[in-house]
Protein backbone atom coordinates (compact mmCIF):
# COMPACT_ATOMS: atom_id res chain seq x y z
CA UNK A 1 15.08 4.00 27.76
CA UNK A 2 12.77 1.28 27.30
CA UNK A 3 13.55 -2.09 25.62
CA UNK A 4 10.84 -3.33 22.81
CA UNK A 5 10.11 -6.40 25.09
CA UNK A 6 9.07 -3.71 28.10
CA UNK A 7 6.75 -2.16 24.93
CA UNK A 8 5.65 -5.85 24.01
CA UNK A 9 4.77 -6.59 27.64
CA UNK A 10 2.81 -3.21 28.21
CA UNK A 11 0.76 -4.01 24.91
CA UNK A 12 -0.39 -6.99 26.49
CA UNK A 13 -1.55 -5.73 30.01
CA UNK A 14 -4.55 -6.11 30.05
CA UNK A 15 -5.23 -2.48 31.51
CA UNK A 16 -3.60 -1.27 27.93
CA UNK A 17 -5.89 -3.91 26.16
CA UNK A 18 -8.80 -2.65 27.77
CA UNK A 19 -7.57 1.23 27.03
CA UNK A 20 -7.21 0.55 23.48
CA UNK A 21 -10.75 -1.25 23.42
CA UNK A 22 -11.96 2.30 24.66
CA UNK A 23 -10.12 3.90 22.30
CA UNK A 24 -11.32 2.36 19.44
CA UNK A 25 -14.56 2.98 20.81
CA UNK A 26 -13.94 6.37 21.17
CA UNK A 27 -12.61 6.40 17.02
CA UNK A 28 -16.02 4.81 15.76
CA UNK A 29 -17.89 6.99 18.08
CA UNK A 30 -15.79 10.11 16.89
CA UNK A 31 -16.71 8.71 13.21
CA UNK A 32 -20.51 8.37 13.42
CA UNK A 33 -20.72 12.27 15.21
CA UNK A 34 -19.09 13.02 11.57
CA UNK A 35 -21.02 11.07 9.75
CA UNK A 36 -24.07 12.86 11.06
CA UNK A 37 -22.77 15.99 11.06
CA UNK A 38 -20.59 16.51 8.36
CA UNK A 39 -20.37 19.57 6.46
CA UNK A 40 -22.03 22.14 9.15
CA UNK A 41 -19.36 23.07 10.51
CA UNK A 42 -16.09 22.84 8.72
CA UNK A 43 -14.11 23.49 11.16
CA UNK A 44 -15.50 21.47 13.74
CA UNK A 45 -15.37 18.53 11.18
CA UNK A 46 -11.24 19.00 11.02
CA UNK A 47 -11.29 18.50 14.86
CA UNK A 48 -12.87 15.67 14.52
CA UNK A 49 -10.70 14.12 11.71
CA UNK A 50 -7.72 15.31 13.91
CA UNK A 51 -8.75 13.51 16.86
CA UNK A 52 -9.65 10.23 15.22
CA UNK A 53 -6.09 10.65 13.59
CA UNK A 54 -4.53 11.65 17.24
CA UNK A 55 -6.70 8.11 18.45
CA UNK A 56 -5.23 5.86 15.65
CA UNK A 57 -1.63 7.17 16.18
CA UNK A 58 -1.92 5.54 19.29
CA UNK A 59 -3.13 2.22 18.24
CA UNK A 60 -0.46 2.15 15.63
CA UNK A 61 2.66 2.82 17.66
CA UNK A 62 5.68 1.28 16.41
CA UNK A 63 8.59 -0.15 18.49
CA UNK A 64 10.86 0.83 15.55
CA UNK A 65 9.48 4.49 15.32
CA UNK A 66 9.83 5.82 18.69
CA UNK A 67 12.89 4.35 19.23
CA UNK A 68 13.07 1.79 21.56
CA UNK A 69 16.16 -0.21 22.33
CA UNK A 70 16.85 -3.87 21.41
CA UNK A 71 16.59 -6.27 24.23
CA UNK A 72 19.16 -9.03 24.08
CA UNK A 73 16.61 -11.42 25.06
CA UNK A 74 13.32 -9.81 22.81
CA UNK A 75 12.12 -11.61 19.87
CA UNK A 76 11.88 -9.83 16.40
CA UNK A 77 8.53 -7.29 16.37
CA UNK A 78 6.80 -7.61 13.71
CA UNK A 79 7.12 -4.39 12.87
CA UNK A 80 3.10 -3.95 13.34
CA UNK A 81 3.05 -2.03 16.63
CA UNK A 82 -0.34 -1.33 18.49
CA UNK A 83 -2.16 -2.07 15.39
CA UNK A 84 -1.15 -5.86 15.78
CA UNK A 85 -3.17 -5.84 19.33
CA UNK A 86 -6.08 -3.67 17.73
CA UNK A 87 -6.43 -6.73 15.43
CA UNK A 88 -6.28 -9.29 17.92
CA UNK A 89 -8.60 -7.58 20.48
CA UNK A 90 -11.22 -6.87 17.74
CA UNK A 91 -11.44 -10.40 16.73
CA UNK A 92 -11.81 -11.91 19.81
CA UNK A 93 -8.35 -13.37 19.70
CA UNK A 94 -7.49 -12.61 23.32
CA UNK A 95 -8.54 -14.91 25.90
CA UNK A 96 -6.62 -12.32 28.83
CA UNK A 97 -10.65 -10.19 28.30
């Protein structure tokens, strides 16, 4: 099982920064097709929806959801998961780029 500091540390390599850059590339690129399409094809819209959902699940992973164990040594999460580094990375927060 994996400890919430192993979690904290993989959120901040940057080869998972740069994978959830491309993800949320991927989630406003996945938005636009929509935009432009929208209402053609009903059920192709759905997909759509479902994968930006499936994209944003990822971004939003929570050490306290999937169950990760307590490291004696971690530091309180703040209970913001993926979507913490989403933030950072968008604003230009992260020198590690």
């Amino acid at each position: 099982m994996l400890t919430k500091q192993e979690f904290k540390d993989w959120l901040e390599d940057r080869m998972t920064e740069h994978v959830m850059e491309l993800i949320e590339n991927h989630i406003e690129e996945a938005k636009e097709a929509l935009a432009a399409s929208a209402g053609q094809d009903a059920l192709a819209d759905r997909f759509v929806c479902g994968m930006i959902q499936a994209y944003r699940n990822v971004l939003e992973l929570d050490p306290d959801e999937i169950g990760l164990e307590e490291d004696e040594t971690d530091e309180e999460t703040d209970g913001q998961g993926a979507a913490s580094f989403s933030q950072t990375a968008t604003s230009g927060g992260n020198s590690r780029h």
